[in-house]
PDB file of N, CA and C in Angstrom:
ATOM      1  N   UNK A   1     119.560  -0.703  43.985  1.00  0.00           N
ATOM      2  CA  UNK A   1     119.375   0.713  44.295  1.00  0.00           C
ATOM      3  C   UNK A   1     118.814   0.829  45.715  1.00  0.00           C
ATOM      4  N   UNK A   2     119.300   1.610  46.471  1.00  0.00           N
ATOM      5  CA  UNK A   2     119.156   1.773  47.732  1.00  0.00           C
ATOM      6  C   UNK A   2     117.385   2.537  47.501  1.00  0.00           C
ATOM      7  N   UNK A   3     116.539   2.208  48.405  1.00  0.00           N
ATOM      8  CA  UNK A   3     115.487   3.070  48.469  1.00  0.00           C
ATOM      9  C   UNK A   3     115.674   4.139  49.073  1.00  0.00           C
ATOM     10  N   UNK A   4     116.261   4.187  50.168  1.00  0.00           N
ATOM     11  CA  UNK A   4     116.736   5.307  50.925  1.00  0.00           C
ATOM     12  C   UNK A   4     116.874   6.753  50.672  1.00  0.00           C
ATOM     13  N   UNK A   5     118.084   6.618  49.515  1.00  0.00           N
ATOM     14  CA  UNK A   5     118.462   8.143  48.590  1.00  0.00           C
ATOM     15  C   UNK A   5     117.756   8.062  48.055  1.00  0.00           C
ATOM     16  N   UNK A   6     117.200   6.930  47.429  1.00  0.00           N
ATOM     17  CA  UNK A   6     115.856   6.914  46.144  1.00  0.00           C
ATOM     18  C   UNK A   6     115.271   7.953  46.761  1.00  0.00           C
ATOM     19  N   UNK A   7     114.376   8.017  47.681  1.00  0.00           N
ATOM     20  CA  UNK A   7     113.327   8.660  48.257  1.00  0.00           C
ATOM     21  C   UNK A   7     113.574  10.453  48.638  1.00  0.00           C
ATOM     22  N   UNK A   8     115.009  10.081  48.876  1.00  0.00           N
ATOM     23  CA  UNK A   8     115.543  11.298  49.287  1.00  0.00           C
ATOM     24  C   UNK A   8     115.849  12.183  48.077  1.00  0.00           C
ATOM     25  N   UNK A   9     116.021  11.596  46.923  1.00  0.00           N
ATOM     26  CA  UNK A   9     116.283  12.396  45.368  1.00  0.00           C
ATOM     27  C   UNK A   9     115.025  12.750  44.959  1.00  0.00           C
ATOM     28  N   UNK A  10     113.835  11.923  45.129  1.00  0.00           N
ATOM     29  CA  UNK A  10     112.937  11.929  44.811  1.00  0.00           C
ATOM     30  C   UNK A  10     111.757  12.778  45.436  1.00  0.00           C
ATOM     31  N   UNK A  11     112.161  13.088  46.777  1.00  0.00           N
ATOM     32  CA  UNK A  11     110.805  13.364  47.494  1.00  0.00           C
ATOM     33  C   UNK A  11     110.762  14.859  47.403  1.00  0.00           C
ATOM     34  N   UNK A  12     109.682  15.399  46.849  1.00  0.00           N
ATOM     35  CA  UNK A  12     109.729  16.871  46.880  1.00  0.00           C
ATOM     36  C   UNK A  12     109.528  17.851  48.046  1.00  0.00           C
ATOM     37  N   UNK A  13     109.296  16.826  49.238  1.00  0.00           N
ATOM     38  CA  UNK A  13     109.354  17.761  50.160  1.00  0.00           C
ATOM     39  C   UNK A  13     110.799  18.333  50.551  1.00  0.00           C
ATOM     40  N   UNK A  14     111.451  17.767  50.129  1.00  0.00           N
ATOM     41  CA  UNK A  14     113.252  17.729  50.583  1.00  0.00           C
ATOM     42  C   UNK A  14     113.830  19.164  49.483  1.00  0.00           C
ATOM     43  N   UNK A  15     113.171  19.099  48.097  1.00  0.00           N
ATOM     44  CA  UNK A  15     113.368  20.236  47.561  1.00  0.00           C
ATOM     45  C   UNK A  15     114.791  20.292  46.844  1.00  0.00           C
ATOM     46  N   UNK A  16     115.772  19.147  46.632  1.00  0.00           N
ATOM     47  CA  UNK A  16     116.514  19.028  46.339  1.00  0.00           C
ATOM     48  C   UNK A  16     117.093  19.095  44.919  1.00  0.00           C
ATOM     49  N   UNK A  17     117.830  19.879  44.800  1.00  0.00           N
ATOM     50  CA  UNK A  17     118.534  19.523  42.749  1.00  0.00           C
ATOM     51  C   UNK A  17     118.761  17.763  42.807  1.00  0.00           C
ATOM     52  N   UNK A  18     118.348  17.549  41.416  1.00  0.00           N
ATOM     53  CA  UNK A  18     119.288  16.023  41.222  1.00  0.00           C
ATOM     54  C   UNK A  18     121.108  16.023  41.423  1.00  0.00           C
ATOM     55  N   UNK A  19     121.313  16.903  41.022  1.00  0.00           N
ATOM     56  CA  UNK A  19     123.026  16.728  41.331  1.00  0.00           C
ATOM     57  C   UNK A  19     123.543  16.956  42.909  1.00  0.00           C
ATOM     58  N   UNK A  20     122.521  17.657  43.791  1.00  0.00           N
ATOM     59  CA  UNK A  20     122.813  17.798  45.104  1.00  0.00           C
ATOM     60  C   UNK A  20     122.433  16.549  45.834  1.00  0.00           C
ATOM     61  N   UNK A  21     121.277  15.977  45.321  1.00  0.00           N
ATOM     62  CA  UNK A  21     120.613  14.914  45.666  1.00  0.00           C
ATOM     63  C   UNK A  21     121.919  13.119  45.700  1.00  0.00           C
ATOM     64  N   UNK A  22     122.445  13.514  44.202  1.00  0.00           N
ATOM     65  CA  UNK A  22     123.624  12.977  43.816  1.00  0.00           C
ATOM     66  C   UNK A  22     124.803  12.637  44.714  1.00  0.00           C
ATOM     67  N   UNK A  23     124.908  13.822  45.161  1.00  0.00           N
ATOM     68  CA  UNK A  23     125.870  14.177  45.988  1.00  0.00           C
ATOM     69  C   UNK A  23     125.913  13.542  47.805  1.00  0.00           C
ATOM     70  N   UNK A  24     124.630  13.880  47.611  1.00  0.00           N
ATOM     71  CA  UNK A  24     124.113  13.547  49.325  1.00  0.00           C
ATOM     72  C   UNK A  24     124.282  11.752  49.022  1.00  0.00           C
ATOM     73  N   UNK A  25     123.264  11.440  48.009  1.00  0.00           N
ATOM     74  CA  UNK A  25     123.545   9.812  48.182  1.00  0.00           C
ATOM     75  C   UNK A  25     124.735   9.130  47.907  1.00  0.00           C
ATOM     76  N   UNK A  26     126.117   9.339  47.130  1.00  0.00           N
ATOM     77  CA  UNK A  26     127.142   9.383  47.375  1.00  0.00           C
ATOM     78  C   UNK A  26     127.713   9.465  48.662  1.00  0.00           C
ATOM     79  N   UNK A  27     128.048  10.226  49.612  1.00  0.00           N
ATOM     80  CA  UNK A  27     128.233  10.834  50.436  1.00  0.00           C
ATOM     81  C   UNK A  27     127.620   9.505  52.225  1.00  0.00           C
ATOM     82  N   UNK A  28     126.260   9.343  51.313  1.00  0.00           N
ATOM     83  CA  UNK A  28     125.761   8.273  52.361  1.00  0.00           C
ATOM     84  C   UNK A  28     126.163   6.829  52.145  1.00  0.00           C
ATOM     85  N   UNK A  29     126.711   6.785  50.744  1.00  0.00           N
ATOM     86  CA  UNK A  29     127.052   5.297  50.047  1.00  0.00           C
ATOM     87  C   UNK A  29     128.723   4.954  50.683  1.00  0.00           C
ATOM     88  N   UNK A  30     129.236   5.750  51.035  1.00  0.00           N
ATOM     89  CA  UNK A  30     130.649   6.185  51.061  1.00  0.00           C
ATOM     90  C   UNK A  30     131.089   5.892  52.628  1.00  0.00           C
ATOM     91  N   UNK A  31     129.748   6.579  53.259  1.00  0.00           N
ATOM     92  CA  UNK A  31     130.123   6.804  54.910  1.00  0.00           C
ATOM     93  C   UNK A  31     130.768   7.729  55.123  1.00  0.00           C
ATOM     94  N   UNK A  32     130.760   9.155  54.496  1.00  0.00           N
ATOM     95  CA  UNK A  32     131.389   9.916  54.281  1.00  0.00           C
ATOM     96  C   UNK A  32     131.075  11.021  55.208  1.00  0.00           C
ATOM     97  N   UNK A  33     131.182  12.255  55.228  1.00  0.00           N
ATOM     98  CA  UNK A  33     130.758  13.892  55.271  1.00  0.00           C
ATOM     99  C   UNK A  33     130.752  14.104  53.893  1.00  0.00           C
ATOM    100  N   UNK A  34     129.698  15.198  53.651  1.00  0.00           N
ATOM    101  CA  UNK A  34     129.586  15.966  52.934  1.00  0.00           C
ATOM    102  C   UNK A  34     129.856  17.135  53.540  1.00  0.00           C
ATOM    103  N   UNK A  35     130.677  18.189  53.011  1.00  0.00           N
ATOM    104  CA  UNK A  35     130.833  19.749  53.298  1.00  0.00           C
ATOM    105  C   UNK A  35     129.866  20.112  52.191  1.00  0.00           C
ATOM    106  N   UNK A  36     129.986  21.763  52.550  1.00  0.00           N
ATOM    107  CA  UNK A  36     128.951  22.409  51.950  1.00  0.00           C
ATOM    108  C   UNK A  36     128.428  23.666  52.539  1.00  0.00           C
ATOM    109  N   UNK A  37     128.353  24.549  51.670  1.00  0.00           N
ATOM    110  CA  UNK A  37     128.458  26.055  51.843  1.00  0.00           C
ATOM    111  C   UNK A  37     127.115  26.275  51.036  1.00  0.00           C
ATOM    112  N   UNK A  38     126.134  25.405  50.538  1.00  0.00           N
ATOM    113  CA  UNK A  38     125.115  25.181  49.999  1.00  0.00           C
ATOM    114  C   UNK A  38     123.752  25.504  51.163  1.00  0.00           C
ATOM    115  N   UNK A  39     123.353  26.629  51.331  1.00  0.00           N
ATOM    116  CA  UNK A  39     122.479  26.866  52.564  1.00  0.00           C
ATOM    117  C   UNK A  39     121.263  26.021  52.055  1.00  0.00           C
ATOM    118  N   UNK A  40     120.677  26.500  51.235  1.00  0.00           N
ATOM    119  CA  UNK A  40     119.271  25.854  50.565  1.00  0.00           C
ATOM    120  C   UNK A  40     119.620  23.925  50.664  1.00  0.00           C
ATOM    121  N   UNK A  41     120.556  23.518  50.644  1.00  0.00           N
ATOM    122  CA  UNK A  41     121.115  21.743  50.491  1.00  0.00           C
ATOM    123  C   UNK A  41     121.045  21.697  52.255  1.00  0.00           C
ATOM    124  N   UNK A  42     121.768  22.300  52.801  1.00  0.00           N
ATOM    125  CA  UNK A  42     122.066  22.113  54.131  1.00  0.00           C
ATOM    126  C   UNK A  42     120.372  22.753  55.036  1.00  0.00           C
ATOM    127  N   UNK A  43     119.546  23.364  54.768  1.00  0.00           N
ATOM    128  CA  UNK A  43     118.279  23.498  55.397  1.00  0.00           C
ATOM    129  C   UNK A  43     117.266  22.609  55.119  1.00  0.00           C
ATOM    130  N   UNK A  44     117.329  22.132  53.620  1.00  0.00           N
ATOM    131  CA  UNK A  44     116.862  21.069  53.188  1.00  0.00           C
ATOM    132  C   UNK A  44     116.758  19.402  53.524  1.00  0.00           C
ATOM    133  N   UNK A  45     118.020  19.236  53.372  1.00  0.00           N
ATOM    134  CA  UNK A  45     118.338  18.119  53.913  1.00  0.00           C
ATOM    135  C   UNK A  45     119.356  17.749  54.894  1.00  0.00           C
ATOM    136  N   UNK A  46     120.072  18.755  55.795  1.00  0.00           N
ATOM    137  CA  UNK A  46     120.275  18.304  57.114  1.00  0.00           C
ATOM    138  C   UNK A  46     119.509  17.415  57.652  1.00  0.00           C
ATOM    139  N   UNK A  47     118.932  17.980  58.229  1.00  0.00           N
ATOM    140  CA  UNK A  47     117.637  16.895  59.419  1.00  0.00           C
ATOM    141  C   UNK A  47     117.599  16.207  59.527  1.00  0.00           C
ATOM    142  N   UNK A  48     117.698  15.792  57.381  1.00  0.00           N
ATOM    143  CA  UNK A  48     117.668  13.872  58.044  1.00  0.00           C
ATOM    144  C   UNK A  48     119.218  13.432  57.715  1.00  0.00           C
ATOM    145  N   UNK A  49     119.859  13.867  57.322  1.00  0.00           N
ATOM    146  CA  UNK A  49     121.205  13.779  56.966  1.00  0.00           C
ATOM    147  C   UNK A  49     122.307  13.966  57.783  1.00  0.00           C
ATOM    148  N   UNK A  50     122.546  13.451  59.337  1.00  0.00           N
ATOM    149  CA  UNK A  50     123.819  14.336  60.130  1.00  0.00           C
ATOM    150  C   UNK A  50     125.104  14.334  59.096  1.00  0.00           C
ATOM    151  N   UNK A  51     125.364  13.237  57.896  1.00  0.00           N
ATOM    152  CA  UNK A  51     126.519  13.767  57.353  1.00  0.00           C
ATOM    153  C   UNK A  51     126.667  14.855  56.713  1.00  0.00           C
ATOM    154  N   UNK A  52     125.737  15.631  56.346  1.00  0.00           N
ATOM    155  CA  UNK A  52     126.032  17.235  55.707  1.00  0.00           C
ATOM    156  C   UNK A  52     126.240  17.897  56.862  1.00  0.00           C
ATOM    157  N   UNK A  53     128.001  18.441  56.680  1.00  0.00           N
ATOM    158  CA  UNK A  53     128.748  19.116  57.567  1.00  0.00           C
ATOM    159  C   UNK A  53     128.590  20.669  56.637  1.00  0.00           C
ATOM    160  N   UNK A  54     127.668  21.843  57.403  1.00  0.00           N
ATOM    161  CA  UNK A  54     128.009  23.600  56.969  1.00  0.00           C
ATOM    162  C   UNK A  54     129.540  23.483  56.943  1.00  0.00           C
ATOM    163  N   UNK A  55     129.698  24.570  55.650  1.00  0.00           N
ATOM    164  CA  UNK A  55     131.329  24.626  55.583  1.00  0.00           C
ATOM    165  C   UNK A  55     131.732  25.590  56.708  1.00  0.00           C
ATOM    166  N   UNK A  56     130.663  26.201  56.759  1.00  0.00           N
ATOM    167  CA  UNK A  56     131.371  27.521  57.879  1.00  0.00           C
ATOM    168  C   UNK A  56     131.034  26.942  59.711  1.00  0.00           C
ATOM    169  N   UNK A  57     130.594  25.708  59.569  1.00  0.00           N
ATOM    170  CA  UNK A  57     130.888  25.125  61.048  1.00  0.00           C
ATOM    171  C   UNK A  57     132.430  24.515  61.112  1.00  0.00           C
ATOM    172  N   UNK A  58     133.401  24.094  60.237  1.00  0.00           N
ATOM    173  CA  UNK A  58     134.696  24.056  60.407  1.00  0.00           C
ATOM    174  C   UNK A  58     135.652  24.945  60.527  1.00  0.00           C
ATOM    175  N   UNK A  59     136.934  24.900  61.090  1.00  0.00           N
ATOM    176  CA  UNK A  59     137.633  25.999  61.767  1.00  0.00           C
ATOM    177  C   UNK A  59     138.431  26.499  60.408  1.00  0.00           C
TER     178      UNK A  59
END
């Protein structure tokens, strides 16, 4: 288990659902983007996350 997302599912400053949390560490396991129209996911955990792409920053 990565500590990484661990911390990031886990840490309440981040404020995250478990299934968003899910999502994000997926997403980092993958090497992926995450999209997302999820404001509360994307204010949350942007910052430390550059792969959460806002859906409404694509054309």
């Amino acid at each position: 288990m990565n500590p990484c997302w661990l911390a990031r599912w886990t840490s309440p400053r981040k404020r995250g659902g478990l299934y968003d949390c899910l999502y994000v560490a997926l997403a980092e396991r993958e090497g992926c983007e995450l999209v997302t129209d999820d404001q509360k996911l994307i204010a949350n955990l942007k910052p430390s996350c550059a792969f959460i792409v806002p859906l409404m920053s694509l054309p």
